[in-house]
PDB file of N, CA and C in Angstrom:
ATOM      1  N   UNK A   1      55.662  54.126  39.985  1.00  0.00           N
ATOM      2  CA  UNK A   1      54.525  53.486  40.627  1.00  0.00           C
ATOM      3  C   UNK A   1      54.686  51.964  40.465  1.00  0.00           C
ATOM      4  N   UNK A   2      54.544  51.155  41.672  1.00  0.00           N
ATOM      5  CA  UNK A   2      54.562  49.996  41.628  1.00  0.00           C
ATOM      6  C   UNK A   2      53.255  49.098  40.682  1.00  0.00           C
ATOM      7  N   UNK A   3      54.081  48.266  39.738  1.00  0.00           N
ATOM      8  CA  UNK A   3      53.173  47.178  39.080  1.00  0.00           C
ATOM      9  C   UNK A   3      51.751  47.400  39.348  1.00  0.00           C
ATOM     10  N   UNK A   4      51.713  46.579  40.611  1.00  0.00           N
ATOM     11  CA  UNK A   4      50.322  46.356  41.375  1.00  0.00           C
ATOM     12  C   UNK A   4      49.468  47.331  41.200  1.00  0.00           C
ATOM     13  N   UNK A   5      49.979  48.633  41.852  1.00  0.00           N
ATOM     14  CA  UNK A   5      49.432  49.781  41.806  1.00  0.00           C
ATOM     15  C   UNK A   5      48.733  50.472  40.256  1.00  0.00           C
ATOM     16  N   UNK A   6      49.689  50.384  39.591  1.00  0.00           N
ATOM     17  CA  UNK A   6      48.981  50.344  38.460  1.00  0.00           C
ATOM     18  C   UNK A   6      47.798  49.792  38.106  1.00  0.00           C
ATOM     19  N   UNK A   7      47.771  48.707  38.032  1.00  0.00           N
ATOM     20  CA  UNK A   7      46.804  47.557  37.535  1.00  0.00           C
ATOM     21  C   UNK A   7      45.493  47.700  38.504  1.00  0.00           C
ATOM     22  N   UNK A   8      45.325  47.889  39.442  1.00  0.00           N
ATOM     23  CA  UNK A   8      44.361  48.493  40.120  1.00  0.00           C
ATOM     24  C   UNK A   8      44.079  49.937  39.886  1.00  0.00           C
ATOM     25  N   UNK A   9      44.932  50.710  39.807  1.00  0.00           N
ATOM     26  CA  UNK A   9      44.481  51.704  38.980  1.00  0.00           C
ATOM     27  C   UNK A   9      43.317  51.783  37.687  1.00  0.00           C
ATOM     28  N   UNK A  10      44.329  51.190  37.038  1.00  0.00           N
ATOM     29  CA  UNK A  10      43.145  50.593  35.584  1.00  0.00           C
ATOM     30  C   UNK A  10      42.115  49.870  36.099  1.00  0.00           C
ATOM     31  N   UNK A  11      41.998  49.061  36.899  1.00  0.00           N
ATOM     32  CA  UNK A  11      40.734  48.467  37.180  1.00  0.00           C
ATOM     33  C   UNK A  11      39.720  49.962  37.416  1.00  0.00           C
ATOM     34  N   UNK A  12      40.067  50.091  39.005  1.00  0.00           N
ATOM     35  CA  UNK A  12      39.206  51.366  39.324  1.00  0.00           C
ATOM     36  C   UNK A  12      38.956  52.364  38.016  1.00  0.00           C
ATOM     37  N   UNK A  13      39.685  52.828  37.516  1.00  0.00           N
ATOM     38  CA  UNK A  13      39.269  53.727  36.426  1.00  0.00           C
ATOM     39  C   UNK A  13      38.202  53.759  35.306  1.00  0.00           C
ATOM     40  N   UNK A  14      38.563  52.050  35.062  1.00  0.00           N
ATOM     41  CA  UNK A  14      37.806  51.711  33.931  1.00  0.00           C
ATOM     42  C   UNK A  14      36.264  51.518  34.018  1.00  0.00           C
ATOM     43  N   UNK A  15      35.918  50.933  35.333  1.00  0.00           N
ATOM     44  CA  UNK A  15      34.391  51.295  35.914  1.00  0.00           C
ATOM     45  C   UNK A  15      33.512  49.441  34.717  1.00  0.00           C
ATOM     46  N   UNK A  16      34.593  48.423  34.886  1.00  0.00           N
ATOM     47  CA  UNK A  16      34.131  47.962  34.201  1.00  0.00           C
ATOM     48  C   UNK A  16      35.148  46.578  34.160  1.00  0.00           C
ATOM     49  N   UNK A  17      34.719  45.553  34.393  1.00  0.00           N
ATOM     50  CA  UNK A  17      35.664  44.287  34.218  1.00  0.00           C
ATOM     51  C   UNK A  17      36.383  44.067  32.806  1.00  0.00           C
ATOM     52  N   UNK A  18      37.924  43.663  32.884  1.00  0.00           N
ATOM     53  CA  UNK A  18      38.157  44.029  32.097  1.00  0.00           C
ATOM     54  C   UNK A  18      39.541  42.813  31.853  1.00  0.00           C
ATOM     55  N   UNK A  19      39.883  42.481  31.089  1.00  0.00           N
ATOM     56  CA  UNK A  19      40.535  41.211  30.905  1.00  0.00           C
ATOM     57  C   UNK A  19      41.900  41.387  31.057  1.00  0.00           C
ATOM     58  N   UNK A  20      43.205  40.649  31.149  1.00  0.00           N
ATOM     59  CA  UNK A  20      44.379  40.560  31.742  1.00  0.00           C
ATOM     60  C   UNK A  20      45.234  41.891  30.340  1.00  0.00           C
ATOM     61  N   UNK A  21      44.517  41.146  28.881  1.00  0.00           N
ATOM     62  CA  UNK A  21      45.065  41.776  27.933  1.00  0.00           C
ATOM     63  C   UNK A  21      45.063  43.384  28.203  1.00  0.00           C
ATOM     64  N   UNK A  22      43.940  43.537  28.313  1.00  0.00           N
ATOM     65  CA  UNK A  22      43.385  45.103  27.979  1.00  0.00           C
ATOM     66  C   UNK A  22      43.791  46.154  29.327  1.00  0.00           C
ATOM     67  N   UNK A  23      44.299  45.277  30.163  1.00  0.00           N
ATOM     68  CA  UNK A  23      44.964  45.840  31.297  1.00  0.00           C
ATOM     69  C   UNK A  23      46.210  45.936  31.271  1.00  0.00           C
ATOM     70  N   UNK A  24      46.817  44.796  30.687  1.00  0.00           N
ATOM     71  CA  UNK A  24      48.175  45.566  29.955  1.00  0.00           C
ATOM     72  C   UNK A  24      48.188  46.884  28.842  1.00  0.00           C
ATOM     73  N   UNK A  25      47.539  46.521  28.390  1.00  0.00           N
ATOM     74  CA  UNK A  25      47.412  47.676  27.012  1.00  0.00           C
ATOM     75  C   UNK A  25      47.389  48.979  27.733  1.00  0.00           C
ATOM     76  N   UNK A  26      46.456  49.138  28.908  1.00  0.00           N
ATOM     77  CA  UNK A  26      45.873  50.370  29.114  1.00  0.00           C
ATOM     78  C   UNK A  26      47.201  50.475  30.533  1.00  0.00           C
ATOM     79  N   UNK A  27      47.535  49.643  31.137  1.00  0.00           N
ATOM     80  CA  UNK A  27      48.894  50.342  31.794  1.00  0.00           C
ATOM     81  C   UNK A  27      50.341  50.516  31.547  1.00  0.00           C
ATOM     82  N   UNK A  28      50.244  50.015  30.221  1.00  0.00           N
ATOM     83  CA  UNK A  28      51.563  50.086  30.285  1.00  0.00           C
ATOM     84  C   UNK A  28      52.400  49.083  30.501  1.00  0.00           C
ATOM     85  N   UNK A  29      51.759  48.211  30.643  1.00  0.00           N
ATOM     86  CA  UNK A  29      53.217  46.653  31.242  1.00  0.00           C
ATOM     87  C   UNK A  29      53.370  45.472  30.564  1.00  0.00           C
ATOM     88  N   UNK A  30      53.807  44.841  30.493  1.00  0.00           N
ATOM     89  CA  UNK A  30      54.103  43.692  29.525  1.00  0.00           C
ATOM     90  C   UNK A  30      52.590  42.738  30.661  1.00  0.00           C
ATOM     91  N   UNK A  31      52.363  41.724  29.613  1.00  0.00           N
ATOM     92  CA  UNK A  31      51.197  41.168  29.821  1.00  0.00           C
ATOM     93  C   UNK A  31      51.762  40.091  31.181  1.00  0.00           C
ATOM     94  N   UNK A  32      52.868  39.518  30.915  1.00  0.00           N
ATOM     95  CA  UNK A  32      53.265  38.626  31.846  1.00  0.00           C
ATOM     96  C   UNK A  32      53.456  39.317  33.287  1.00  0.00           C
ATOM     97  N   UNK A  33      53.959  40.551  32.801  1.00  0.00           N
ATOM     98  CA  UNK A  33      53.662  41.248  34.576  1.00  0.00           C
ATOM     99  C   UNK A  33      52.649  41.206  35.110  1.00  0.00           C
ATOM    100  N   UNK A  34      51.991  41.730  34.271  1.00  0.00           N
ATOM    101  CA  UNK A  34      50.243  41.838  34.816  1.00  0.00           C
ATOM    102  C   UNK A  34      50.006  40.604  34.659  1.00  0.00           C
ATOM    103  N   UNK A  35      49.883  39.210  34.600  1.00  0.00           N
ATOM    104  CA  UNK A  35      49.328  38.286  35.197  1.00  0.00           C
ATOM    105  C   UNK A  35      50.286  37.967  36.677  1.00  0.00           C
ATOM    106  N   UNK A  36      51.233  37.754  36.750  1.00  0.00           N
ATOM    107  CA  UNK A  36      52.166  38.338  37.755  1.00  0.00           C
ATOM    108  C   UNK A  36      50.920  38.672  39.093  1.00  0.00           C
ATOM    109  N   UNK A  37      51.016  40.189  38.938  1.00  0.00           N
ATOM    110  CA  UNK A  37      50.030  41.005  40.019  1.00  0.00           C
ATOM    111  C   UNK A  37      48.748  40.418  39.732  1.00  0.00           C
ATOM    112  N   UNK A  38      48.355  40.049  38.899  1.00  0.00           N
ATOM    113  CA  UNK A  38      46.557  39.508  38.846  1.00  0.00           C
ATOM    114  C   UNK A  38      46.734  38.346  40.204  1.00  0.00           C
ATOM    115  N   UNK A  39      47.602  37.715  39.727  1.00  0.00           N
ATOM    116  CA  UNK A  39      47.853  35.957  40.522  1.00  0.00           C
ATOM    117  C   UNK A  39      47.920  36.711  41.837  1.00  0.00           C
ATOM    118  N   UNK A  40      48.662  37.548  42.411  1.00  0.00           N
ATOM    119  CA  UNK A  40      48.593  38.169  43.551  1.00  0.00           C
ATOM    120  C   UNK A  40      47.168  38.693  44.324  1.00  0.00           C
ATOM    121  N   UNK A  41      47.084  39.858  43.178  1.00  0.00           N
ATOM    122  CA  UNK A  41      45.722  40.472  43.687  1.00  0.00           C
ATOM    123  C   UNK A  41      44.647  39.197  44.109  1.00  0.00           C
ATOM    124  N   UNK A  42      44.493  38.164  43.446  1.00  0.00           N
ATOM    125  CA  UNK A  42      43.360  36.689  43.405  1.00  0.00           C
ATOM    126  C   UNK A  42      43.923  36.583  44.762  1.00  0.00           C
ATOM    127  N   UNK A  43      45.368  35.724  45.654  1.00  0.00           N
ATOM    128  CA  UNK A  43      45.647  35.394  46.162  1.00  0.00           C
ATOM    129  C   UNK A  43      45.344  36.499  47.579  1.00  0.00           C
ATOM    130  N   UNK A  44      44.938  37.831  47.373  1.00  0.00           N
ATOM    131  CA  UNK A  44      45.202  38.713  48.453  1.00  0.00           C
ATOM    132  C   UNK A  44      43.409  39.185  48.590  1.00  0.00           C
ATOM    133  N   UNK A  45      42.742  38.454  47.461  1.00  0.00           N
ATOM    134  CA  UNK A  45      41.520  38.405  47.486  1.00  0.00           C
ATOM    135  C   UNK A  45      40.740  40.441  47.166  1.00  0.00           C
ATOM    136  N   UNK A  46      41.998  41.053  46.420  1.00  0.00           N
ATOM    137  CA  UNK A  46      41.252  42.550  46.612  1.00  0.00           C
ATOM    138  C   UNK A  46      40.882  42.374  44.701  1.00  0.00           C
ATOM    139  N   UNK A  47      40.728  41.478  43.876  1.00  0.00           N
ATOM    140  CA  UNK A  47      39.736  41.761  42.639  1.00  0.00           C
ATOM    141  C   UNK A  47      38.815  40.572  42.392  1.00  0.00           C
ATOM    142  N   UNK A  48      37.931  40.232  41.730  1.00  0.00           N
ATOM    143  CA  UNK A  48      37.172  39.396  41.550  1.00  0.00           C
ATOM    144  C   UNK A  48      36.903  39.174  40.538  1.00  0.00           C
ATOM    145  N   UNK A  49      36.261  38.006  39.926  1.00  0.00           N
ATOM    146  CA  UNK A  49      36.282  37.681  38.437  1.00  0.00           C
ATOM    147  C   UNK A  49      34.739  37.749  38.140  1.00  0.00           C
ATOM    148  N   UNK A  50      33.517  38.752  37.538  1.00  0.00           N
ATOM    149  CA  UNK A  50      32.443  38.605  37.344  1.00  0.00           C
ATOM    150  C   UNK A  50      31.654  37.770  36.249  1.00  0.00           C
ATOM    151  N   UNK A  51      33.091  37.133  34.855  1.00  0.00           N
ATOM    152  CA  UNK A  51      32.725  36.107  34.289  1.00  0.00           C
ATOM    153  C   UNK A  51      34.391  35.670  34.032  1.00  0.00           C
ATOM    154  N   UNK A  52      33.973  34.662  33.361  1.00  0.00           N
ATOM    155  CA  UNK A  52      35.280  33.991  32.732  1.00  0.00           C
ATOM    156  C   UNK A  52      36.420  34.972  32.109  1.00  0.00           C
ATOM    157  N   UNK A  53      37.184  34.935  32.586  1.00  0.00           N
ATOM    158  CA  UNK A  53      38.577  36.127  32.161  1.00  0.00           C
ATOM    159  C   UNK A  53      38.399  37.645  32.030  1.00  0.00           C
ATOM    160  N   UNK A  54      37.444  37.863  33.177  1.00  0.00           N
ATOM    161  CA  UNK A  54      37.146  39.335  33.510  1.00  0.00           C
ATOM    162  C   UNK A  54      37.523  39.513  34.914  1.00  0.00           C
ATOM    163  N   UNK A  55      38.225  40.775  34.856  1.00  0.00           N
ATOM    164  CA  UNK A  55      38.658  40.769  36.552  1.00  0.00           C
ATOM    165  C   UNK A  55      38.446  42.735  36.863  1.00  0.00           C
ATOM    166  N   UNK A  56      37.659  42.734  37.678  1.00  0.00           N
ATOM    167  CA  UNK A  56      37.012  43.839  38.341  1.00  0.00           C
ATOM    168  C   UNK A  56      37.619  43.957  39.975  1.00  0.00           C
ATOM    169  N   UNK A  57      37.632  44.983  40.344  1.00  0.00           N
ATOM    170  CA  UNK A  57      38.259  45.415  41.925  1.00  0.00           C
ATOM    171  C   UNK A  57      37.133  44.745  42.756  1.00  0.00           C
ATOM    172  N   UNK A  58      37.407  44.703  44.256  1.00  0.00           N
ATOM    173  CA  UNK A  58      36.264  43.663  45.014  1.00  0.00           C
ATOM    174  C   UNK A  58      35.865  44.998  45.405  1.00  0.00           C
TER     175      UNK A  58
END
């Protein structure tokens, strides 16, 4: 499963904004990947940030 895919995975699952760390933890990927796909997902506009270093699906 692609990166991305993952990490949206964990978003959706978790039912809950959730920070770059704890999204590595819970998929599996080194943290620098997952900011990687975060910088993407921001840029492609499909997650949103509901406070400071929380990122939830749009």
């Amino acid at each position: 499963m692609p990166s991305k895919e993952k990490v949206m995975k964990v978003l959706h699952e978790a039912g809950k904004a959730l920070k770059a760390g704890e999204i590595a933890e819970l998929s599996g990927l080194p943290k620098t990947e997952v900011d990687k796909v975060m910088k993407e997902l921001k840029k492609d506009e499909e997650i949103i940030s509901p406070k400071r270093c929380y990122w939830e699906p749009k």
